[in-house]
Structures are given as C-alpha cells and as structure tokens.
C-alpha atoms as a PDB file:
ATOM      1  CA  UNK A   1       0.000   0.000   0.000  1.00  0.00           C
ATOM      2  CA  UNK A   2       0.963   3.583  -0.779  1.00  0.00           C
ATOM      3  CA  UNK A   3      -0.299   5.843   2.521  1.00  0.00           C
ATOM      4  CA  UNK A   4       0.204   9.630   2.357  1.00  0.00           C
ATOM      5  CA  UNK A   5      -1.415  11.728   5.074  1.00  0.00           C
ATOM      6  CA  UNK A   6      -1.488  15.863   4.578  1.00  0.00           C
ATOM      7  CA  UNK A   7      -2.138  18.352   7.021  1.00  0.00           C
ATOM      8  CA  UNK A   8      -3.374  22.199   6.109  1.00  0.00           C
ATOM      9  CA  UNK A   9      -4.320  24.293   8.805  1.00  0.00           C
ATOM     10  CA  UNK A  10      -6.328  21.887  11.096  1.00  0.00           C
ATOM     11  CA  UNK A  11      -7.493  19.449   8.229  1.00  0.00           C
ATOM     12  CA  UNK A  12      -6.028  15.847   7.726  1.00  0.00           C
ATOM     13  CA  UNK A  13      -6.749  14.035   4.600  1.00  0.00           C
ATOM     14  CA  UNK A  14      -5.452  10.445   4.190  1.00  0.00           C
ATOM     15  CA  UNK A  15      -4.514   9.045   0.874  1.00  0.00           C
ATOM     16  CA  UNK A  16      -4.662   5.255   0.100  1.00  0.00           C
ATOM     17  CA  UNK A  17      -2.796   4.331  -3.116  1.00  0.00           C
ATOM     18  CA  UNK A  18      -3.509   8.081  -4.680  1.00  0.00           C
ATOM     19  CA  UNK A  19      -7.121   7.713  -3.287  1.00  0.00           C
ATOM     20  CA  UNK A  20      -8.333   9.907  -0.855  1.00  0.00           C
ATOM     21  CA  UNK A  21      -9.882   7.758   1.454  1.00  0.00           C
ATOM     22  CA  UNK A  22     -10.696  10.078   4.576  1.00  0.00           C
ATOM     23  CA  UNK A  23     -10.513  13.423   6.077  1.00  0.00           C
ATOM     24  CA  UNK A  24     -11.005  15.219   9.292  1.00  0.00           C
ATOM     25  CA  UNK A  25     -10.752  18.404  10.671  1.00  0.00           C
ATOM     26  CA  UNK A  26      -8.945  18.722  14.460  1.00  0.00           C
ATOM     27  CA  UNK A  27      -8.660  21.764  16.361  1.00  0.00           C
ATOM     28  CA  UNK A  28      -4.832  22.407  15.603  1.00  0.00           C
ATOM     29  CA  UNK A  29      -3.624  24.611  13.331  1.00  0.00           C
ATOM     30  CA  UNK A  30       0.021  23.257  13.226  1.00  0.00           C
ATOM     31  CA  UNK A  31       2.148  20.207  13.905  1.00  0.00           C
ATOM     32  CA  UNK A  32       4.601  20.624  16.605  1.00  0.00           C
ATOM     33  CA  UNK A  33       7.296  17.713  15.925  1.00  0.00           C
ATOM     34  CA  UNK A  34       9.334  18.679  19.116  1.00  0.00           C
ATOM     35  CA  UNK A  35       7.423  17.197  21.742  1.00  0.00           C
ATOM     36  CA  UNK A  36       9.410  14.753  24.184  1.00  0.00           C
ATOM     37  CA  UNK A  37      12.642  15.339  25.384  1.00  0.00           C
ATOM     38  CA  UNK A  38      14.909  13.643  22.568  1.00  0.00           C
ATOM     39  CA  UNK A  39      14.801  12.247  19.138  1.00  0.00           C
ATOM     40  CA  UNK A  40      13.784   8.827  20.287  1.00  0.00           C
ATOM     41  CA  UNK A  41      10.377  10.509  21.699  1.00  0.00           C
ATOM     42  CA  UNK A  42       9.089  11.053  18.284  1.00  0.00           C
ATOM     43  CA  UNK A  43       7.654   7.380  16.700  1.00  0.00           C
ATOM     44  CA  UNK A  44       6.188   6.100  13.964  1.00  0.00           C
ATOM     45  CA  UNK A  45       4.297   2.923  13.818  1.00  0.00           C
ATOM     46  CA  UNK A  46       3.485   3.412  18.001  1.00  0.00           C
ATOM     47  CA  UNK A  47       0.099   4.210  19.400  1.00  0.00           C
ATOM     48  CA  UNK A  48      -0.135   5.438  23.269  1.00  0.00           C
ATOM     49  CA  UNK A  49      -3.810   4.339  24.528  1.00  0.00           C
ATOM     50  CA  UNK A  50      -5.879   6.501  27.558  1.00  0.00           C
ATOM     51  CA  UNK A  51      -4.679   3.741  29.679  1.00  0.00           C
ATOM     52  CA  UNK A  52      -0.969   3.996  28.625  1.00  0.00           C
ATOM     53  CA  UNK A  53      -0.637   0.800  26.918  1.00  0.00           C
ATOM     54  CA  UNK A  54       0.880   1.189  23.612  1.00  0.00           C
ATOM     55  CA  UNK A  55       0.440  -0.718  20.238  1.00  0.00           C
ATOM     56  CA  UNK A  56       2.933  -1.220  17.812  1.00  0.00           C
ATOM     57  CA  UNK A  57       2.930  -1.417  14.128  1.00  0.00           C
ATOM     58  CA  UNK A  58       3.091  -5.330  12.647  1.00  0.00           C
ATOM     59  CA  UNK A  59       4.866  -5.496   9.272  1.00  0.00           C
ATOM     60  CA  UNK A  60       7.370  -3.303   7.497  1.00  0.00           C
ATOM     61  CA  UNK A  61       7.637   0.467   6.175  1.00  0.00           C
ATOM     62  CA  UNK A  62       9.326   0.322   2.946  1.00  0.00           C
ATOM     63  CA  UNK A  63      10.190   4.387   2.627  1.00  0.00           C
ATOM     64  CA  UNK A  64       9.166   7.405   4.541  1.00  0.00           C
ATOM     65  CA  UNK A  65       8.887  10.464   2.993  1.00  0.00           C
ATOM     66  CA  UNK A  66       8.281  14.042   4.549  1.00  0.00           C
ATOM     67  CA  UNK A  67       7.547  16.965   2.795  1.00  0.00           C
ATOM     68  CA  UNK A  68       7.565  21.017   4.222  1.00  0.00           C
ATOM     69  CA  UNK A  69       4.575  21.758   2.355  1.00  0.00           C
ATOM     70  CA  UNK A  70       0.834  19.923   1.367  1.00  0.00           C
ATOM     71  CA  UNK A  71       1.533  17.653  -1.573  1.00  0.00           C
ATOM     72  CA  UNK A  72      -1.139  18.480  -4.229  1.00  0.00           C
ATOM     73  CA  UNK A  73      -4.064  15.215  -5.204  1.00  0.00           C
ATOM     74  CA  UNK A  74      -1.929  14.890  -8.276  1.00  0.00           C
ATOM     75  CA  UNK A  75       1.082  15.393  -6.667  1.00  0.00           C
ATOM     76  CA  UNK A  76       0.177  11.775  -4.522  1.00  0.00           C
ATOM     77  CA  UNK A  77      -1.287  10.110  -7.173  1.00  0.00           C
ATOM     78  CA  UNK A  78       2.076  10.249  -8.890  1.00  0.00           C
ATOM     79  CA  UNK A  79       3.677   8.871  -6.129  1.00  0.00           C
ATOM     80  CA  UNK A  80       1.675   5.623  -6.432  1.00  0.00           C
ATOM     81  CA  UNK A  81       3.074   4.677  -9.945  1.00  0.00           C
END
C-alpha cells in the first residue's frame, strides 16, 4: 500500500494508493514535531492508549517520505506509480 497523510491548517486528509480515502478536521492549526525530550520521543508505527498501553505497528515500512509543504491530489497520485 501507498499511505500519504497531509495536514493544512487543522485538516487531515489520508490518501490510500492516490485515493483519498478520509478526512477530518482537528482543532490544531500546526504540527509541533518537538514534543518529548529527545529524538527517540518522536515514533512512527506506536500508538499510546488513555490507559498507557501502547500498540505497535506489525509489518514493514518500505520508505518514509516528509515533505515542508501539502503535496497536491496529483502530486500523490504520482507517487503511487
């Protein structure tokens, strides 16, 4: 699968193989990405439950990609080729 999430000014949209598959709007207006207190606070593939226990992603991440700015729908959809 081909994932590609976007953020713009409180809106996430997630892509699934160039498809937009589902958006949502949350009440921040920017990512911080400094939060903890090194850079082994920050991970991907984790999720921290209410109750503290966390989950853990089961398989493999081929690449990961980050851009500085919203990647446009055809922007993504060439990404997928």
């Amino acid at each position: 699968y081909n994932l590609v999430i976007t953020f713009n000014n409180g809106e996430l949209k997630m892509y699934i193989n160039g498809v937009l598959d589902n958006s949502k709007t949350i009440s921040l207006n920017t990512l911080d990405w400094s939060f903890g207190n090194g850079t082994n606070s920050n991970r991907f593939g984790r999720s921290v439950q209410v109750n503290n226990k966390q989950s853990y992603f089961n398989g493999e991440i081929d690449d990961f990609l980050y851009w500085e700015r919203v990647l446009t729908q055809d922007e993504i959809q060439l990404l997928n080729r």
